[in-house]
PDB file of N, CA and C in Angstrom:
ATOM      1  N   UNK A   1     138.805 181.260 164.514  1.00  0.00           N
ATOM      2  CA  UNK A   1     139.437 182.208 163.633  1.00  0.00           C
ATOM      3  C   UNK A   1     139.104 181.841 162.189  1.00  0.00           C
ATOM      4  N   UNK A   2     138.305 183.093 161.250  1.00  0.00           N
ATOM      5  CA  UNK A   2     138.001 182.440 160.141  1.00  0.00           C
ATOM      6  C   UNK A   2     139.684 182.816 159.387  1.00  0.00           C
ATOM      7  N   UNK A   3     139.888 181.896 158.129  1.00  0.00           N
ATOM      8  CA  UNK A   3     140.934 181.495 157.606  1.00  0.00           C
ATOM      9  C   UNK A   3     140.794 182.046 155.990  1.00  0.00           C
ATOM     10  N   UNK A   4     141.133 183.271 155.106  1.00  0.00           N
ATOM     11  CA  UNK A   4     140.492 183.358 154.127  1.00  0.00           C
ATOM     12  C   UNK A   4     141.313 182.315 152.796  1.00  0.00           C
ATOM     13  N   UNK A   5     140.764 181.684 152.330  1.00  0.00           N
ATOM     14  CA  UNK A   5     140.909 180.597 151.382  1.00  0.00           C
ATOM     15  C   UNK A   5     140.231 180.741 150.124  1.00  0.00           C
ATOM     16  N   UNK A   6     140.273 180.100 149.232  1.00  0.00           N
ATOM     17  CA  UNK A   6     139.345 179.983 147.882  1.00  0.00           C
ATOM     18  C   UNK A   6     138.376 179.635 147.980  1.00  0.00           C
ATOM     19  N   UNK A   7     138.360 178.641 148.878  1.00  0.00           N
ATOM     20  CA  UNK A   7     136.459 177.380 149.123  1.00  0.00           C
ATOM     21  C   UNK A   7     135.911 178.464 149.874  1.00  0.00           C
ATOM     22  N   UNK A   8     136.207 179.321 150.623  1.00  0.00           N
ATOM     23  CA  UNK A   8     135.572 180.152 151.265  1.00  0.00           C
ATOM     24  C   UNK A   8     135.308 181.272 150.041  1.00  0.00           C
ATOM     25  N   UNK A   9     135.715 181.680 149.519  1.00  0.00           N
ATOM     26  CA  UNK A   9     135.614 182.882 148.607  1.00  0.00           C
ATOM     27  C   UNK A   9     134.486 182.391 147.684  1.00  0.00           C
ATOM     28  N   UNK A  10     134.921 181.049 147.244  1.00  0.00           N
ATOM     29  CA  UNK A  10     133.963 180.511 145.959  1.00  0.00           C
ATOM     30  C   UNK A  10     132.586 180.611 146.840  1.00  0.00           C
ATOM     31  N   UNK A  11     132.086 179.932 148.416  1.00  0.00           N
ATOM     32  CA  UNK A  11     131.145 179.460 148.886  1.00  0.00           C
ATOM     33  C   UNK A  11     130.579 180.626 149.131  1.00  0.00           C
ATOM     34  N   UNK A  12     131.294 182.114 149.421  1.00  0.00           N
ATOM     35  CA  UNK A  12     130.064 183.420 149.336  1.00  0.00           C
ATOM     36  C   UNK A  12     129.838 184.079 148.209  1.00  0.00           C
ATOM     37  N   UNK A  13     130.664 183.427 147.394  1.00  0.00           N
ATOM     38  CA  UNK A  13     130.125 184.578 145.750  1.00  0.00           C
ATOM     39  C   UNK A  13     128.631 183.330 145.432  1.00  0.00           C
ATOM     40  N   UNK A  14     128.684 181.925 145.817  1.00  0.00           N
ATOM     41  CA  UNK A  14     127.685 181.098 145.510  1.00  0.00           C
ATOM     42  C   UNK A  14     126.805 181.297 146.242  1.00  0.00           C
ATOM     43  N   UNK A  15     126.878 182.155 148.066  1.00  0.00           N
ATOM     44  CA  UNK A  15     126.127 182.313 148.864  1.00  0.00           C
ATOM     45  C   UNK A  15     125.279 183.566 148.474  1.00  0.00           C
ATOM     46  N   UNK A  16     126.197 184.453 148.117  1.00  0.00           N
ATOM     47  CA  UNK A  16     125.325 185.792 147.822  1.00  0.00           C
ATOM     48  C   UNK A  16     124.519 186.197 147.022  1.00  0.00           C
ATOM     49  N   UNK A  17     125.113 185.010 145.449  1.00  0.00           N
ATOM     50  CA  UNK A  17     124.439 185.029 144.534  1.00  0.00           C
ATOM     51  C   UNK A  17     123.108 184.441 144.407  1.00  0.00           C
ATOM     52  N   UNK A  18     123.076 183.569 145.392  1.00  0.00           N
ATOM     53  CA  UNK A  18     121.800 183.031 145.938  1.00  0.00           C
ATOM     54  C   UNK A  18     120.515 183.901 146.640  1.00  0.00           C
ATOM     55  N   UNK A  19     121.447 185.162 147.667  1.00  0.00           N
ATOM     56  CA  UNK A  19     120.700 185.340 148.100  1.00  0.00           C
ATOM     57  C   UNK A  19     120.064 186.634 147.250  1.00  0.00           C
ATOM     58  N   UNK A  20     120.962 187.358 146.287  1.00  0.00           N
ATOM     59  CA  UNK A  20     120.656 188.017 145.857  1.00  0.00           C
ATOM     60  C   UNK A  20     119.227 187.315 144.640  1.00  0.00           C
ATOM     61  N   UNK A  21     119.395 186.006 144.436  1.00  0.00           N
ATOM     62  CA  UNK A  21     118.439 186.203 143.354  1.00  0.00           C
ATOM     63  C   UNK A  21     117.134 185.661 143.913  1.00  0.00           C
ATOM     64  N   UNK A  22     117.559 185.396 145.499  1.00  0.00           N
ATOM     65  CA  UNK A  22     115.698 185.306 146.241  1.00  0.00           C
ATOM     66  C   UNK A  22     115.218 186.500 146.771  1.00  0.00           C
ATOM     67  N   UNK A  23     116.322 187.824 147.088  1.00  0.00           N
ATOM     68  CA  UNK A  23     115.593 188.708 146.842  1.00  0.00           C
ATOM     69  C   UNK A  23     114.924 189.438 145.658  1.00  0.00           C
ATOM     70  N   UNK A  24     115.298 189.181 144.135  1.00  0.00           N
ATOM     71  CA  UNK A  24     115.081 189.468 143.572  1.00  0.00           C
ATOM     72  C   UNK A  24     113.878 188.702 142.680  1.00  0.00           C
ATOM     73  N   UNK A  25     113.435 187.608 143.538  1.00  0.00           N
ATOM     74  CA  UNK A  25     112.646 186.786 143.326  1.00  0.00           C
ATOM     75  C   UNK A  25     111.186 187.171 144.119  1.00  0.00           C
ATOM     76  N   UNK A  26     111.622 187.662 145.644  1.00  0.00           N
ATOM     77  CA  UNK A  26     110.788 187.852 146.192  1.00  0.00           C
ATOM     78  C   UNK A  26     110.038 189.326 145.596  1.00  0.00           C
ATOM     79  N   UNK A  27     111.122 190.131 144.955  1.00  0.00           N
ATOM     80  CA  UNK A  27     110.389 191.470 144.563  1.00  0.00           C
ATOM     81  C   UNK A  27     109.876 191.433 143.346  1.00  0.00           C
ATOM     82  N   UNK A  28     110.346 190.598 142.505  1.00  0.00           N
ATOM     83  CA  UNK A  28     108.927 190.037 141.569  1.00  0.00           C
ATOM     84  C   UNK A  28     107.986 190.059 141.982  1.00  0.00           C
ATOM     85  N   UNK A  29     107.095 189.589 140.699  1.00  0.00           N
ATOM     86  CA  UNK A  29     105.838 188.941 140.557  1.00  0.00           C
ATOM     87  C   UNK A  29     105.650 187.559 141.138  1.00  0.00           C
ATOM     88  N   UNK A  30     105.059 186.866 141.914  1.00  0.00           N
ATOM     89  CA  UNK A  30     104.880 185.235 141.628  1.00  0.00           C
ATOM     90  C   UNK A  30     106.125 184.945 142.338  1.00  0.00           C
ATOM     91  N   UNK A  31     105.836 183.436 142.607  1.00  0.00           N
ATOM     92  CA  UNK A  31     107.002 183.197 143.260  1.00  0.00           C
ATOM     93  C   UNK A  31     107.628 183.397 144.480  1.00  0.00           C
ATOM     94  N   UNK A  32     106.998 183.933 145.496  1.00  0.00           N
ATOM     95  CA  UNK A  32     107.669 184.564 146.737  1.00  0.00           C
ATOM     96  C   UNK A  32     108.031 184.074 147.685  1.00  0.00           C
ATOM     97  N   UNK A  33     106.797 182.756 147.631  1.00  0.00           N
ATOM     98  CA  UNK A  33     107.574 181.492 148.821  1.00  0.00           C
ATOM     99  C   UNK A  33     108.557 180.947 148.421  1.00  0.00           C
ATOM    100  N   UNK A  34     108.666 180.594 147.130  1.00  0.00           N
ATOM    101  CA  UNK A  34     110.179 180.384 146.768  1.00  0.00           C
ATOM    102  C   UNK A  34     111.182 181.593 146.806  1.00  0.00           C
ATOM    103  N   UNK A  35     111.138 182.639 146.787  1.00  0.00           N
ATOM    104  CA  UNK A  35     112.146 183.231 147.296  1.00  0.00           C
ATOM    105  C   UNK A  35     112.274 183.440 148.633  1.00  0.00           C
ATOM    106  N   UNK A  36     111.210 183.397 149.602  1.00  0.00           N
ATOM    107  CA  UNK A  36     111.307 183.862 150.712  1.00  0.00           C
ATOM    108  C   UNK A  36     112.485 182.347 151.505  1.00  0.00           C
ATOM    109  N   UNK A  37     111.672 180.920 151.099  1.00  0.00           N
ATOM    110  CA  UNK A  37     112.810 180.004 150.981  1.00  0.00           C
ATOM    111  C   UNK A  37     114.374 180.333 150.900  1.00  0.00           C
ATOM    112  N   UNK A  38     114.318 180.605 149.641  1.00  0.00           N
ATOM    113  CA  UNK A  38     115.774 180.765 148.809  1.00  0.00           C
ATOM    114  C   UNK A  38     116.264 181.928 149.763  1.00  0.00           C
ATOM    115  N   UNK A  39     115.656 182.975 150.834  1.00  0.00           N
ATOM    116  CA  UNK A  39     116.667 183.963 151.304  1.00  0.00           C
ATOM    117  C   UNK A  39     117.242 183.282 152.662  1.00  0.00           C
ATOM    118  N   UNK A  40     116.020 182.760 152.956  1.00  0.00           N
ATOM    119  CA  UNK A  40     116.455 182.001 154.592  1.00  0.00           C
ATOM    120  C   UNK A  40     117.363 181.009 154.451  1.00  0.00           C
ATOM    121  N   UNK A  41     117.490 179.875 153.318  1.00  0.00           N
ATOM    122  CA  UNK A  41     118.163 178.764 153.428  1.00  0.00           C
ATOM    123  C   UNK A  41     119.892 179.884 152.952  1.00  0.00           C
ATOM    124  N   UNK A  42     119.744 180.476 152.129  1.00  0.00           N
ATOM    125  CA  UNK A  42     121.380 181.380 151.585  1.00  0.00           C
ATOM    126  C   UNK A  42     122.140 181.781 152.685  1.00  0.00           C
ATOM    127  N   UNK A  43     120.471 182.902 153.115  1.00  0.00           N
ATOM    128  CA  UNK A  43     121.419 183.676 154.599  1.00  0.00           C
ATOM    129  C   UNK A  43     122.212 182.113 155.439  1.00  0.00           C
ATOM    130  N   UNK A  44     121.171 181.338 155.603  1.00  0.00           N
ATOM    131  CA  UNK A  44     121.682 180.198 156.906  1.00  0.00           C
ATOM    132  C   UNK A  44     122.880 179.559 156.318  1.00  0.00           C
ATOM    133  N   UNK A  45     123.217 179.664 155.324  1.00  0.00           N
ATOM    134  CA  UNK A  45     124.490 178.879 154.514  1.00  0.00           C
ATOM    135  C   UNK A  45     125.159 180.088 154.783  1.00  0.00           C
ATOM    136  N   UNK A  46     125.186 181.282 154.263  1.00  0.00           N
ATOM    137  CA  UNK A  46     126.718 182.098 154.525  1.00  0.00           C
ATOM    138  C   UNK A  46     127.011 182.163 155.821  1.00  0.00           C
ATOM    139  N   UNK A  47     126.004 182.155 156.887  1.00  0.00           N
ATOM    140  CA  UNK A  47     126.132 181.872 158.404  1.00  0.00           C
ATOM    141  C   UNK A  47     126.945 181.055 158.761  1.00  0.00           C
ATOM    142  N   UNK A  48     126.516 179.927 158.387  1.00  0.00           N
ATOM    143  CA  UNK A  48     127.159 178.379 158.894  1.00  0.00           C
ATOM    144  C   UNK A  48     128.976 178.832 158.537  1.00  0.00           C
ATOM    145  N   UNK A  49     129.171 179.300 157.300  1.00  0.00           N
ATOM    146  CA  UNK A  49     130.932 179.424 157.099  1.00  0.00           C
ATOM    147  C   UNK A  49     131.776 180.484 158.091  1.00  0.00           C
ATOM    148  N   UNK A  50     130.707 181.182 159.211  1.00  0.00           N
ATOM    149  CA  UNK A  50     131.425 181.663 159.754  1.00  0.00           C
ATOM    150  C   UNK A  50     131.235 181.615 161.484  1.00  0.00           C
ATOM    151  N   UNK A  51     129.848 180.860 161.696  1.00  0.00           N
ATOM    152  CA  UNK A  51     129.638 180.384 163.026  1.00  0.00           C
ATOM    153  C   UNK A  51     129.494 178.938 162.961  1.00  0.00           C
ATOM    154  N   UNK A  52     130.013 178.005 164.071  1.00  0.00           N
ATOM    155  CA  UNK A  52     130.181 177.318 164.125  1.00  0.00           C
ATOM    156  C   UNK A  52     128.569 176.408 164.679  1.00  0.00           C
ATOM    157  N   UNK A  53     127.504 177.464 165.326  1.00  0.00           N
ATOM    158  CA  UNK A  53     126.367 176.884 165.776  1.00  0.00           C
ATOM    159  C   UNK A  53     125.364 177.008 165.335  1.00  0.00           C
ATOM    160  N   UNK A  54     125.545 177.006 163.989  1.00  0.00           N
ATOM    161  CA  UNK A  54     124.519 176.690 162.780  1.00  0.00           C
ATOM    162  C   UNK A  54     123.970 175.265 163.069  1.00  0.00           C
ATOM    163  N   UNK A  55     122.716 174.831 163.056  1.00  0.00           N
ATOM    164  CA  UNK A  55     122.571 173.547 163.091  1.00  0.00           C
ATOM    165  C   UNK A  55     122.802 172.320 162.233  1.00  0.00           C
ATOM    166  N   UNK A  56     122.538 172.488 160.728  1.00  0.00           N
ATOM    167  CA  UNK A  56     122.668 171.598 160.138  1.00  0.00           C
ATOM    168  C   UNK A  56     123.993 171.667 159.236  1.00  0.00           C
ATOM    169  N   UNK A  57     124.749 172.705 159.154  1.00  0.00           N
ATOM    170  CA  UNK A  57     126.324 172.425 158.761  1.00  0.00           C
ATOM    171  C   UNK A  57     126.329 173.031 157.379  1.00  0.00           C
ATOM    172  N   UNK A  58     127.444 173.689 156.756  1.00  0.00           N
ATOM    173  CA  UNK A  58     127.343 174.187 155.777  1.00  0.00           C
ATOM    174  C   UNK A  58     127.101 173.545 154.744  1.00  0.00           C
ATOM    175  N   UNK A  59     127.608 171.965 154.429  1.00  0.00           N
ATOM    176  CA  UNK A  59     127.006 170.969 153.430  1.00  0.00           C
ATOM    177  C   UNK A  59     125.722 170.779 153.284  1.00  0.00           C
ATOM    178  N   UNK A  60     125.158 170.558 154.344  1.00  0.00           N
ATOM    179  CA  UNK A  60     123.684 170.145 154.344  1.00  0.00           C
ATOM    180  C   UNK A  60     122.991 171.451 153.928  1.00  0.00           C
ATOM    181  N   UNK A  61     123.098 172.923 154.307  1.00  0.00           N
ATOM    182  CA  UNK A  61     122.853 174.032 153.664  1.00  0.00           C
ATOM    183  C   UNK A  61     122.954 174.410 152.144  1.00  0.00           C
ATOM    184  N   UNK A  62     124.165 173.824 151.997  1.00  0.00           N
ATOM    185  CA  UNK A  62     124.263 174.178 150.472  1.00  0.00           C
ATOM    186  C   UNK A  62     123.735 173.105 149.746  1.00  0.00           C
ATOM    187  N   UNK A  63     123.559 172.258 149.894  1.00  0.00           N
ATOM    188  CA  UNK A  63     122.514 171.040 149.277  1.00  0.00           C
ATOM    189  C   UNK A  63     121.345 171.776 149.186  1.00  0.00           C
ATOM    190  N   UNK A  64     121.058 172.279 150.379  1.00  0.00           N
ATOM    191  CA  UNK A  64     119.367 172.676 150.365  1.00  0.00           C
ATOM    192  C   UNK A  64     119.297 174.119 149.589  1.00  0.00           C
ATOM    193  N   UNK A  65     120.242 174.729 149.527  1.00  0.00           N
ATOM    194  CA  UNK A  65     120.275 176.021 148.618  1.00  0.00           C
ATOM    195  C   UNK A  65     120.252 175.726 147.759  1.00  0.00           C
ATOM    196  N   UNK A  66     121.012 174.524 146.923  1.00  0.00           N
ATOM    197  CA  UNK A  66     121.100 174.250 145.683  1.00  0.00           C
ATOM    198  C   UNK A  66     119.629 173.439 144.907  1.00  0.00           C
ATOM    199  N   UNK A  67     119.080 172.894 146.150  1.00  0.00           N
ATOM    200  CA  UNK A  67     117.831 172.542 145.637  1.00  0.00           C
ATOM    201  C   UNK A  67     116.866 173.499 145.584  1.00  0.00           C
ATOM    202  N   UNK A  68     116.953 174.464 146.172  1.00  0.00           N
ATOM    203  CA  UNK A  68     115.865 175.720 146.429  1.00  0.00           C
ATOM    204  C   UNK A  68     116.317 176.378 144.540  1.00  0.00           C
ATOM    205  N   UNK A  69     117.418 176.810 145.017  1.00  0.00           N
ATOM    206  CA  UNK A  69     117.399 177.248 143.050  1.00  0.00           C
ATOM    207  C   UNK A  69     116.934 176.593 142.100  1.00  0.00           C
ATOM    208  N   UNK A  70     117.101 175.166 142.085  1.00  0.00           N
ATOM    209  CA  UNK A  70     116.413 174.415 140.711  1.00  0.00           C
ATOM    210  C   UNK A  70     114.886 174.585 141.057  1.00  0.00           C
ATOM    211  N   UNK A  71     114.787 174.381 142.146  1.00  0.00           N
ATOM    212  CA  UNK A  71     112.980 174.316 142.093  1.00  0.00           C
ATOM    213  C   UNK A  71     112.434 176.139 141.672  1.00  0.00           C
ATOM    214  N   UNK A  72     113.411 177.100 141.896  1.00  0.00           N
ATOM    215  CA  UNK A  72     112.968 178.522 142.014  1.00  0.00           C
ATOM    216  C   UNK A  72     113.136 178.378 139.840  1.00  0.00           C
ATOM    217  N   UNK A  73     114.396 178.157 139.236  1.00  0.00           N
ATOM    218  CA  UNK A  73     114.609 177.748 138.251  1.00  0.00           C
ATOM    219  C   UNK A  73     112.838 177.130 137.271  1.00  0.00           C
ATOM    220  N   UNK A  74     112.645 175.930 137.995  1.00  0.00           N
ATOM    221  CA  UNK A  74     111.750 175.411 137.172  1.00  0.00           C
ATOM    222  C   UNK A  74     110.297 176.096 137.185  1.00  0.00           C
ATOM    223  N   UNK A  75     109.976 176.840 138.448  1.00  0.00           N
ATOM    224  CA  UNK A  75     108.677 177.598 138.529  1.00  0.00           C
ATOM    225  C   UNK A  75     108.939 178.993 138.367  1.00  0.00           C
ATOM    226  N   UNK A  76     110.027 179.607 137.597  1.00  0.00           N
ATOM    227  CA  UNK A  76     110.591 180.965 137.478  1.00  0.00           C
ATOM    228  C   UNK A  76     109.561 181.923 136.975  1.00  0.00           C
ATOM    229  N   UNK A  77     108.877 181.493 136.446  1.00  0.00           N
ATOM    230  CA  UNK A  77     107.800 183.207 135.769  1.00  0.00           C
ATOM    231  C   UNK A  77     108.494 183.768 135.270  1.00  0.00           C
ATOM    232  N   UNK A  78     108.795 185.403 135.266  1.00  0.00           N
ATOM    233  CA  UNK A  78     109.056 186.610 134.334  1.00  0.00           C
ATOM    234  C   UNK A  78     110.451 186.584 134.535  1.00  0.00           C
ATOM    235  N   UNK A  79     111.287 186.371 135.864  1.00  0.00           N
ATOM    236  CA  UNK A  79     112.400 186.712 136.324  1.00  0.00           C
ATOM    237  C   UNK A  79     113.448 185.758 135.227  1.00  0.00           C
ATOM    238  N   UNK A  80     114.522 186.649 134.991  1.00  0.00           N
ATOM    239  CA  UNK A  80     115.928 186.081 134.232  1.00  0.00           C
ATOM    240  C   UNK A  80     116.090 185.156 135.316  1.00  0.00           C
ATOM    241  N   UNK A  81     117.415 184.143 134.427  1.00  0.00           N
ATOM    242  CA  UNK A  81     117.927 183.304 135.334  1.00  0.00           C
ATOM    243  C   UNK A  81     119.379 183.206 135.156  1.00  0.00           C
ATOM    244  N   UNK A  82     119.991 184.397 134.788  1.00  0.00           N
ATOM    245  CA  UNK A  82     120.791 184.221 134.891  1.00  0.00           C
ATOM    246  C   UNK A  82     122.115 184.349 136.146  1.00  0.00           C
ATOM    247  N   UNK A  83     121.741 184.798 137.153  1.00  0.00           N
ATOM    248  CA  UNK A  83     122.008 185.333 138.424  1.00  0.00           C
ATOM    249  C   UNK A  83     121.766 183.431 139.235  1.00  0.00           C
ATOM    250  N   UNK A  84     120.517 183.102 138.847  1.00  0.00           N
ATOM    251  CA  UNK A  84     120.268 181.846 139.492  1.00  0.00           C
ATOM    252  C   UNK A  84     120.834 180.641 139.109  1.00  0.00           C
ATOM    253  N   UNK A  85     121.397 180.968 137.657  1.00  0.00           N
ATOM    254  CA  UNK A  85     122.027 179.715 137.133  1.00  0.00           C
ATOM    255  C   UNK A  85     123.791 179.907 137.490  1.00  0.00           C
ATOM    256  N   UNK A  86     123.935 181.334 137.392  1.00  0.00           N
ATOM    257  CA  UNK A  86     125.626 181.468 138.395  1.00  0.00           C
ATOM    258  C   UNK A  86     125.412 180.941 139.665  1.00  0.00           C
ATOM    259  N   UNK A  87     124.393 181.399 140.629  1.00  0.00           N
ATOM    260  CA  UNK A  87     124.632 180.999 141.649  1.00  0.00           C
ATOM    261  C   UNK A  87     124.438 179.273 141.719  1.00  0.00           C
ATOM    262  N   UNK A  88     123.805 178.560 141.261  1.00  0.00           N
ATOM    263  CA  UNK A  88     124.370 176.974 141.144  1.00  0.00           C
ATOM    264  C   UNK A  88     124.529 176.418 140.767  1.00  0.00           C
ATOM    265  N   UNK A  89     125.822 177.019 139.346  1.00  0.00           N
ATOM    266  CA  UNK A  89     127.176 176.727 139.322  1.00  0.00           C
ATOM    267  C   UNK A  89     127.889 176.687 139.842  1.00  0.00           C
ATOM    268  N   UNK A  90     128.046 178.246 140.847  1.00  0.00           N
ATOM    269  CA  UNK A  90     128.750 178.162 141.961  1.00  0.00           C
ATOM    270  C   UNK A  90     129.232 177.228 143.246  1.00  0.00           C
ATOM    271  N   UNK A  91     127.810 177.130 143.475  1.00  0.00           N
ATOM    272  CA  UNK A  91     127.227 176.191 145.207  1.00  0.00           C
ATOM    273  C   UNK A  91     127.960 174.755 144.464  1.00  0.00           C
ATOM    274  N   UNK A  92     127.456 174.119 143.258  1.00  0.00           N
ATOM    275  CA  UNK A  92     127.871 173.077 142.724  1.00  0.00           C
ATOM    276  C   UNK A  92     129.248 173.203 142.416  1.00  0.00           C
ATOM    277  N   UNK A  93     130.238 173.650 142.601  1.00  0.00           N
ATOM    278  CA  UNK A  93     131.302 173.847 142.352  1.00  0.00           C
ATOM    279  C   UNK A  93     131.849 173.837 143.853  1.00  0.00           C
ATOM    280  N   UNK A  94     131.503 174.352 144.355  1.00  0.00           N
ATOM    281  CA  UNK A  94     132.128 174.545 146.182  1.00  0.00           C
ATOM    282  C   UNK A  94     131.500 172.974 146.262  1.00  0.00           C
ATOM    283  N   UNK A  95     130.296 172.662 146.224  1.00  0.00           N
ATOM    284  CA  UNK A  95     130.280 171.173 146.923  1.00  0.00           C
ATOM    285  C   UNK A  95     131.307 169.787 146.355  1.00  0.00           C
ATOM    286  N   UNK A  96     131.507 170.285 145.242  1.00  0.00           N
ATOM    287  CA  UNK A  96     132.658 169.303 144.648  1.00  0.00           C
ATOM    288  C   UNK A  96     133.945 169.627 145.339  1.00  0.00           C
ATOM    289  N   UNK A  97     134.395 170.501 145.420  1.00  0.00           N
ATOM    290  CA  UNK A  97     135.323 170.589 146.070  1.00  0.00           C
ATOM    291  C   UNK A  97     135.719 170.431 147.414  1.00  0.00           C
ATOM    292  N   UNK A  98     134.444 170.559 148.050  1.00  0.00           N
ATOM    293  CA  UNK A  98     134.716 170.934 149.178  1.00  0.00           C
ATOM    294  C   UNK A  98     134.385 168.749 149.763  1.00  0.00           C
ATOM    295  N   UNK A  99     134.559 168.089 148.704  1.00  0.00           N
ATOM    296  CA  UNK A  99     133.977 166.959 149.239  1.00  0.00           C
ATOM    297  C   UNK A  99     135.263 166.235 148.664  1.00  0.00           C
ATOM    298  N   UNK A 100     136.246 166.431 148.031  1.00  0.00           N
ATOM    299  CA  UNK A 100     137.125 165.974 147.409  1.00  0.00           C
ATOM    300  C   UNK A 100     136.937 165.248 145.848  1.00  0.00           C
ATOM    301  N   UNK A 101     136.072 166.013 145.489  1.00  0.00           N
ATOM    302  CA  UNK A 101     135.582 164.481 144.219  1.00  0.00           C
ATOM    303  C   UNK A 101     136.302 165.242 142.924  1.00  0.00           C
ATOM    304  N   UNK A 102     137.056 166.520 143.252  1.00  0.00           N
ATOM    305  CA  UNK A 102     137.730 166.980 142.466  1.00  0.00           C
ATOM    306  C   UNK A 102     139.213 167.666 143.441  1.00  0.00           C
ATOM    307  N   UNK A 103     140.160 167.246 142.757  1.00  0.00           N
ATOM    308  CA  UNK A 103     141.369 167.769 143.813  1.00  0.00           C
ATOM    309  C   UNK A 103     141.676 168.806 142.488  1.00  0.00           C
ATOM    310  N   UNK A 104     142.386 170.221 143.221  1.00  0.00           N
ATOM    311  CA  UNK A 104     142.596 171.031 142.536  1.00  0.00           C
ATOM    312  C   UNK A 104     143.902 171.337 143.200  1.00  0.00           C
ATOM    313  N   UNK A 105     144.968 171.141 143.313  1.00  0.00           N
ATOM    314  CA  UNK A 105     146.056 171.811 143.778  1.00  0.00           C
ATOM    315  C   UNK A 105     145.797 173.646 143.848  1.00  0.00           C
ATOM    316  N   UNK A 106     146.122 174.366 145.243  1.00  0.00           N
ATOM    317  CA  UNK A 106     146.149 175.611 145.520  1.00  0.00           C
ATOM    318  C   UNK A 106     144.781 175.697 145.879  1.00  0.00           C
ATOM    319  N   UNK A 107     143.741 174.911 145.297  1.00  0.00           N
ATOM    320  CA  UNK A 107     142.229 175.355 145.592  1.00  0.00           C
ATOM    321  C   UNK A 107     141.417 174.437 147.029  1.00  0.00           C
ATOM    322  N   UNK A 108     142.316 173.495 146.667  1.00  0.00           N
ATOM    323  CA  UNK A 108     141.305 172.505 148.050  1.00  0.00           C
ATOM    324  C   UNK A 108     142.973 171.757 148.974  1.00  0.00           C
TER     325      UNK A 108
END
């Protein structure tokens, strides 16, 4: 039974925003294996928060999402970044929390 919470809310506005900016990466110019990356690793992260037989777990996903953006970040071409720099703020914000290294009363 999914449970709706904040870490969940924060982890798909960070999931979507992800995936939205590898599609919008992929429909650029340049760049497409990194977006085509950035859609598969997002989709497999918003997956993981709601099936349980994801293989590598929603942490290990959002690590790898969050590394897919900096690397999409540093080889960006024409595309804004501002969509890519919300989305990991976001992901980086759910992984703090979601690991305890920040206690937030009501949030974690």
């Amino acid at each position: 039974m999914i449970i709706l919470s904040w870490l969940l809310l924060i982890a798909l506005v960070g999931g979507v925003l992800a995936l939205v900016d590898g599609i919008l990466r992929v429909r650029g110019k340049g760049n497409t294996l990194v977006g085509i990356i950035e859609i598969v690793v997002a989709a497999l992260f918003i997956l993981s928060l709601f099936l349980p037989g994801i293989p590598f777990g929603a942490l290990v996903l959002a690590i790898a999402t969050l590394i897919v953006i900096v690397v999409g970040l540093i080889v960006r071409g024409r595309q804004g970044v501002g969509i890519a720099i919300a989305a990991l703020a976001v992901i980086a914000l759910w992984i703090v929390l979601v690991n305890r290294w920040l206690v937030i009363p009501g949030i974690n």
